[in-house]
N, C-alpha and C. Protein backbone atom coordinates (compact mmCIF):
# COMPACT_ATOMS: atom_id res chain seq x y z
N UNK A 1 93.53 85.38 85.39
CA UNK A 1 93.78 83.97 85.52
C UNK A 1 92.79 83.41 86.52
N UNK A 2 91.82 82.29 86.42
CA UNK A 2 90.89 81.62 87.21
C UNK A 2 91.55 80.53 87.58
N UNK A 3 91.15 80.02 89.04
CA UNK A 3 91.19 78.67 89.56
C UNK A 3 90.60 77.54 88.57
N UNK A 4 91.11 77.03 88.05
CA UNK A 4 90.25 75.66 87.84
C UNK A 4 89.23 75.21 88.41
N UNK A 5 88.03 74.63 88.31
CA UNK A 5 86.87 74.63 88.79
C UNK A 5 87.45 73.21 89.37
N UNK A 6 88.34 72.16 89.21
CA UNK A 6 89.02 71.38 90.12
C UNK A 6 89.64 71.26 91.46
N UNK A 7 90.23 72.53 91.20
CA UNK A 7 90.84 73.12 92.52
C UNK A 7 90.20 73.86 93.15
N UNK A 8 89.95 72.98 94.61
CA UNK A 8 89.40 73.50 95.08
C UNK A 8 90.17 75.14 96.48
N UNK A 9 89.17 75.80 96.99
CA UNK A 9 90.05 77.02 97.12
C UNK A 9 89.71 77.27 98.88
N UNK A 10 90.85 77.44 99.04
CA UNK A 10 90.80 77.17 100.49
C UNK A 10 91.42 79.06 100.96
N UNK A 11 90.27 79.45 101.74
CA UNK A 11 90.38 80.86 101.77
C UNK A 11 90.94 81.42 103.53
N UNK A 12 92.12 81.75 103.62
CA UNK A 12 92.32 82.58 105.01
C UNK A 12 92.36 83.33 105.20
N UNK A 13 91.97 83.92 106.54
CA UNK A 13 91.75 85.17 106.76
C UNK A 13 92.89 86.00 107.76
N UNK A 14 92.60 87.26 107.57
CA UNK A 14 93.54 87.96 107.83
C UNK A 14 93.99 87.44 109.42
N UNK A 15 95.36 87.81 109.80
CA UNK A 15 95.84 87.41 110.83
C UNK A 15 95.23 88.69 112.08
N UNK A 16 95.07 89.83 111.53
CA UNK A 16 94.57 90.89 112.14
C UNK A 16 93.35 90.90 112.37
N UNK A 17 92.28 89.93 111.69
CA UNK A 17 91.22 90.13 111.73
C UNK A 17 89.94 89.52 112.85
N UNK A 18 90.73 88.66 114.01
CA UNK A 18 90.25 88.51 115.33
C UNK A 18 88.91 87.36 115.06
N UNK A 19 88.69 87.14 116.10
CA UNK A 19 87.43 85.99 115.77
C UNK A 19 86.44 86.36 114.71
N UNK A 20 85.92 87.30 115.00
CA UNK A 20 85.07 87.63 114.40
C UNK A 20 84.62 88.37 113.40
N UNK A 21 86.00 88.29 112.44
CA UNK A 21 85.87 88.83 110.75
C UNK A 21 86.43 90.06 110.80
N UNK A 22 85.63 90.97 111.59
CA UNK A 22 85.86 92.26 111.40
C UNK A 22 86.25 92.78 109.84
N UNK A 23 86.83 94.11 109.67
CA UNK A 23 87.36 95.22 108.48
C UNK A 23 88.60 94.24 108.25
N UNK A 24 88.12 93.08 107.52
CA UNK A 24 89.87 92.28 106.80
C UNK A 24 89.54 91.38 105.55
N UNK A 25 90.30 90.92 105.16
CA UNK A 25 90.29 90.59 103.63
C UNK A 25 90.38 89.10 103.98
N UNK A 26 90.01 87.78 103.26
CA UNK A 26 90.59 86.59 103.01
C UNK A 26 91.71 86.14 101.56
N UNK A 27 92.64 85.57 101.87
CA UNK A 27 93.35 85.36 100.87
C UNK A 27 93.38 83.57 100.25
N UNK A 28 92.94 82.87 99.03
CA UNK A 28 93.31 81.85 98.49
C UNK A 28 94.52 81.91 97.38
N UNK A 29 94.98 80.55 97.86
CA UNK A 29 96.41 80.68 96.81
C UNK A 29 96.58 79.52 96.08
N UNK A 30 96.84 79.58 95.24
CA UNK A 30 97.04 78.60 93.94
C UNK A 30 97.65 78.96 92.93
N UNK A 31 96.88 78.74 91.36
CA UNK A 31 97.42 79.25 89.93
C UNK A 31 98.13 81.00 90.57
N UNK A 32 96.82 81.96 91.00
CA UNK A 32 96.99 82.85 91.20
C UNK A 32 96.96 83.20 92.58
N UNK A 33 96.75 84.47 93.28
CA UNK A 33 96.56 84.43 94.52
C UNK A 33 95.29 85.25 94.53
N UNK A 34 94.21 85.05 95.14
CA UNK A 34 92.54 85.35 95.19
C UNK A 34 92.71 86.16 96.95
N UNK A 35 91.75 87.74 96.16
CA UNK A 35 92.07 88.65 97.53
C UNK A 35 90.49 88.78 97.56
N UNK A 36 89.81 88.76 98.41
CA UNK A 36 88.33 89.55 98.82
C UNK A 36 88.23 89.85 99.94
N UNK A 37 87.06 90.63 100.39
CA UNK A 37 86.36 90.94 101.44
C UNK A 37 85.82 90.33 102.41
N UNK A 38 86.22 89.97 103.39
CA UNK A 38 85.57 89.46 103.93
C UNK A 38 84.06 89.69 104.58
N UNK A 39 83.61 90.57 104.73
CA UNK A 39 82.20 90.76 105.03
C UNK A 39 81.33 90.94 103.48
N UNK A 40 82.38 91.31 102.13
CA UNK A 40 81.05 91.21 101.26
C UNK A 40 81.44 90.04 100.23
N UNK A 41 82.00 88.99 100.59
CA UNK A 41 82.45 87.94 99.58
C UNK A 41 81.51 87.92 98.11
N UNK A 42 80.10 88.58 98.20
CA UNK A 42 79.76 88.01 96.72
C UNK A 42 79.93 89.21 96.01
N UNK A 43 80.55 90.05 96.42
CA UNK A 43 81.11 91.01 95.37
C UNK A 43 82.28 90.66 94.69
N UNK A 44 82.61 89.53 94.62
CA UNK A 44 84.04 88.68 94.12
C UNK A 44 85.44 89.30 94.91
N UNK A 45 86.45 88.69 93.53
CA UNK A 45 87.79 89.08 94.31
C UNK A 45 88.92 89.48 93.51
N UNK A 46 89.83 90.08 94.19
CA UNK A 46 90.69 90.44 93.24
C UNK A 46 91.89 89.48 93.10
N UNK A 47 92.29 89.37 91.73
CA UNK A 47 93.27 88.15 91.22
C UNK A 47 94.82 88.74 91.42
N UNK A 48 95.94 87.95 91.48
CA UNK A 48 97.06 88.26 91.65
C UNK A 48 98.03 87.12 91.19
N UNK A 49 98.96 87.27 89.74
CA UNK A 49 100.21 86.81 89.87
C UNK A 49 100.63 86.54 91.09
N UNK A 50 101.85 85.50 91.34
CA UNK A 50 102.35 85.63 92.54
C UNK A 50 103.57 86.48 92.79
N UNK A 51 104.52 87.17 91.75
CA UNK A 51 105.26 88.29 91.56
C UNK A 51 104.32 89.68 92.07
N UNK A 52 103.85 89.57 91.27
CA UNK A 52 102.60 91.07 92.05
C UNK A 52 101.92 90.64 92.93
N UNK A 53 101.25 89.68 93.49
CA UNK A 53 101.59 89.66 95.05
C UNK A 53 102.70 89.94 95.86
N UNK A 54 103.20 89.01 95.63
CA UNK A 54 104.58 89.61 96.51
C UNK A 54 105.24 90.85 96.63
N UNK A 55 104.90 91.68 95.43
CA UNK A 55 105.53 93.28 95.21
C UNK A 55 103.95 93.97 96.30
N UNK A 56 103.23 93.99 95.94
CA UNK A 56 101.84 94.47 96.74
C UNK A 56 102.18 94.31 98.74
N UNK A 57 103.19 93.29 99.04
CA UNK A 57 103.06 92.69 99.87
C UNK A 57 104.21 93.79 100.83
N UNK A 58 105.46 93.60 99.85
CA UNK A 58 106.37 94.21 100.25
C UNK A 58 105.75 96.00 100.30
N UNK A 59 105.29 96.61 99.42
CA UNK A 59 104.86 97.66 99.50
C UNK A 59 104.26 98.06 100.59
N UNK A 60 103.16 97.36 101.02
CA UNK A 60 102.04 97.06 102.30
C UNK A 60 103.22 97.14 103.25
N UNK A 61 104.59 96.23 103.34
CA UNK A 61 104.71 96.32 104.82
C UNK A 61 105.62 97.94 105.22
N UNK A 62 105.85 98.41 104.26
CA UNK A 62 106.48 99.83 104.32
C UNK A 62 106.14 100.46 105.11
């Protein structure tokens, strides 16, 4: 599932990830929820339902 080229995508970054980027991911949310890298953003990103986000999420905090 893609963003609409309308919507525009507003990307945050990890809460762990300190001023200065460091080893953390940015997350945009919309249609779907948009996961990447933060130090290699043009390697794209990975897409997410918001059900499988949320299951990914809960898993993570285990």
């Amino acid at each position: 599932m893609d963003f609409s080229k309308s919507e525009k995508l507003i990307w945050n970054n990890s809460s762990y990830s300190g001023s200065r980027g460091g080893n953390c991911v940015e997350v945009a949310e919309g249609q779907c929820v948009l996961v990447r890298d933060t130090k290699h953003r043009e390697l794209g990103h990975l897409s997410f339902q918001g059900p499988k986000w949320t299951n990914l999420l809960n898993v993570l905090k285990r």
